[in-house]
C-alpha atoms as a PDB file:
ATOM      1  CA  UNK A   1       0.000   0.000   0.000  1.00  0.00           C
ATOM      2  CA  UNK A   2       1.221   3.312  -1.049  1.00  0.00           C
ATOM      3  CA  UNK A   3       1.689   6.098   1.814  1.00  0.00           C
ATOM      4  CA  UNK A   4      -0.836   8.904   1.114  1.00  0.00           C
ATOM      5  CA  UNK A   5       0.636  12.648   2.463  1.00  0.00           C
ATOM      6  CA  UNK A   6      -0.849  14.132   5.669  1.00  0.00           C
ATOM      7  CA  UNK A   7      -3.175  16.115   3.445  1.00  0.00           C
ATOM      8  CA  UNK A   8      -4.207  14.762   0.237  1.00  0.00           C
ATOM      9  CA  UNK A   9      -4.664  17.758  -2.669  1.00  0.00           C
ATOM     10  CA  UNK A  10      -8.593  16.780  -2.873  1.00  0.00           C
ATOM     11  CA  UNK A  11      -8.953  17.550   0.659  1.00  0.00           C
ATOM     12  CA  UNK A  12     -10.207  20.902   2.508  1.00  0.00           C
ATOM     13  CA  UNK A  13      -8.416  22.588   4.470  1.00  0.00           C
ATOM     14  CA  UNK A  14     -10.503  23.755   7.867  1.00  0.00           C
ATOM     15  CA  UNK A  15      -8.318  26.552   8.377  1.00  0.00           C
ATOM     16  CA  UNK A  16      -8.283  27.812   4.641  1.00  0.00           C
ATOM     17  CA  UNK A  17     -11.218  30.470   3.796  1.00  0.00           C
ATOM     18  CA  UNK A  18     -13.874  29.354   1.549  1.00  0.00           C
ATOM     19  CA  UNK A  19     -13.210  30.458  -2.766  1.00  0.00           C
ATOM     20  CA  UNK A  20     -16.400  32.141  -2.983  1.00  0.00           C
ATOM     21  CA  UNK A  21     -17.892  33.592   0.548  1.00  0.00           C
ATOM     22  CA  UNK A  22     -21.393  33.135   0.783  1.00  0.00           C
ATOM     23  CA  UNK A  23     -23.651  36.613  -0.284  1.00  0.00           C
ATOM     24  CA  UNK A  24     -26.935  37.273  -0.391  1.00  0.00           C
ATOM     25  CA  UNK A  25     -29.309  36.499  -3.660  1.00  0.00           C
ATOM     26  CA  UNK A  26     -30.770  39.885  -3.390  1.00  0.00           C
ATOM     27  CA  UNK A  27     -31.266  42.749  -0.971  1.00  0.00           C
ATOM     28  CA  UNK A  28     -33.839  42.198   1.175  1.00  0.00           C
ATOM     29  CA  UNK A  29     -37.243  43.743   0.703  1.00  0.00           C
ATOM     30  CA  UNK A  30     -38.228  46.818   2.533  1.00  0.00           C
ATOM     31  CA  UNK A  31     -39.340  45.457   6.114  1.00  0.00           C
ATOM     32  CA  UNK A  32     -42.831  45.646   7.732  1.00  0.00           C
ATOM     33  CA  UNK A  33     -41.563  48.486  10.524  1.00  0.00           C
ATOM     34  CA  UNK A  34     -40.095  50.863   8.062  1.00  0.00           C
ATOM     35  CA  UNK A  35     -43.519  51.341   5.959  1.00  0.00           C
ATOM     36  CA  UNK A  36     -45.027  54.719   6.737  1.00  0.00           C
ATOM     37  CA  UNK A  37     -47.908  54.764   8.927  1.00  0.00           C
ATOM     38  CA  UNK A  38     -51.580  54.253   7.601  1.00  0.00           C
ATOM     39  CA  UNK A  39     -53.554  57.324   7.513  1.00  0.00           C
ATOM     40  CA  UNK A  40     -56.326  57.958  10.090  1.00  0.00           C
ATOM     41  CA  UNK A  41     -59.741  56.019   8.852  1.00  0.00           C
ATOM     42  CA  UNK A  42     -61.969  59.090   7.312  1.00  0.00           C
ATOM     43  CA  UNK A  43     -64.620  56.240   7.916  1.00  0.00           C
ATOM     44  CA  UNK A  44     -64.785  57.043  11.555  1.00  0.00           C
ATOM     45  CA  UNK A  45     -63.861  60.346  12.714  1.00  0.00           C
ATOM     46  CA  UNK A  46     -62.686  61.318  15.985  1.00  0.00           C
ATOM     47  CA  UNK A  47     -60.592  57.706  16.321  1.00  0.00           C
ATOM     48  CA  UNK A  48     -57.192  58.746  16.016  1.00  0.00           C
ATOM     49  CA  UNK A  49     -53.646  56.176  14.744  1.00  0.00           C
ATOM     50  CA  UNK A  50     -53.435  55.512  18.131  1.00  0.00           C
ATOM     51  CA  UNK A  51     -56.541  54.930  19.652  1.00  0.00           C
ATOM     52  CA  UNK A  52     -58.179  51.787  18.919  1.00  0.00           C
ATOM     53  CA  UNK A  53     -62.175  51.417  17.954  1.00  0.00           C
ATOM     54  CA  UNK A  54     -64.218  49.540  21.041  1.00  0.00           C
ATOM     55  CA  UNK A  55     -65.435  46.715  19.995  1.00  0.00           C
ATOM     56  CA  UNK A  56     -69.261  46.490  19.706  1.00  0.00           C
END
C-alpha cells in the first residue's frame, strides 16, 4: 500500500477560507416596521392612529 501525504490535494483545508464567501441572492425587501404609517380612517372620525375602535 502506497503512503498517502498528511493532506491529500482533494482535501479541505478547515483553516483555509472558503473560494467564494457566501452573499446574499438579493437585498432584502423593505421590512414591515419601516412602511409609513396608515392614515387615520376618514370612515370614523374622531378615532385617532393611536386609539383603537371599542369593539361592539
Amino acid at each position: 500500500m502506497a503512503t498517502q501525504p498528511d493532506t491529500p490535494p482533494n482535501r479541505i483545508d478547515p483553516q483555509s477560507p472558503p473560494e467564494a464567501p457566501p452573499q446574499p441572492a438579493e437585498p432584502e425587501p423593505m421590512h414591515p416596521d419601516e412602511t409609513p404609517p396608515l392614515p387615520p380612517d376618514f370612515d370614523e372620525p374622531g378615532i385617532g392612529p393611536e386609539e383603537e375602535p371599542t369593539p361592539l
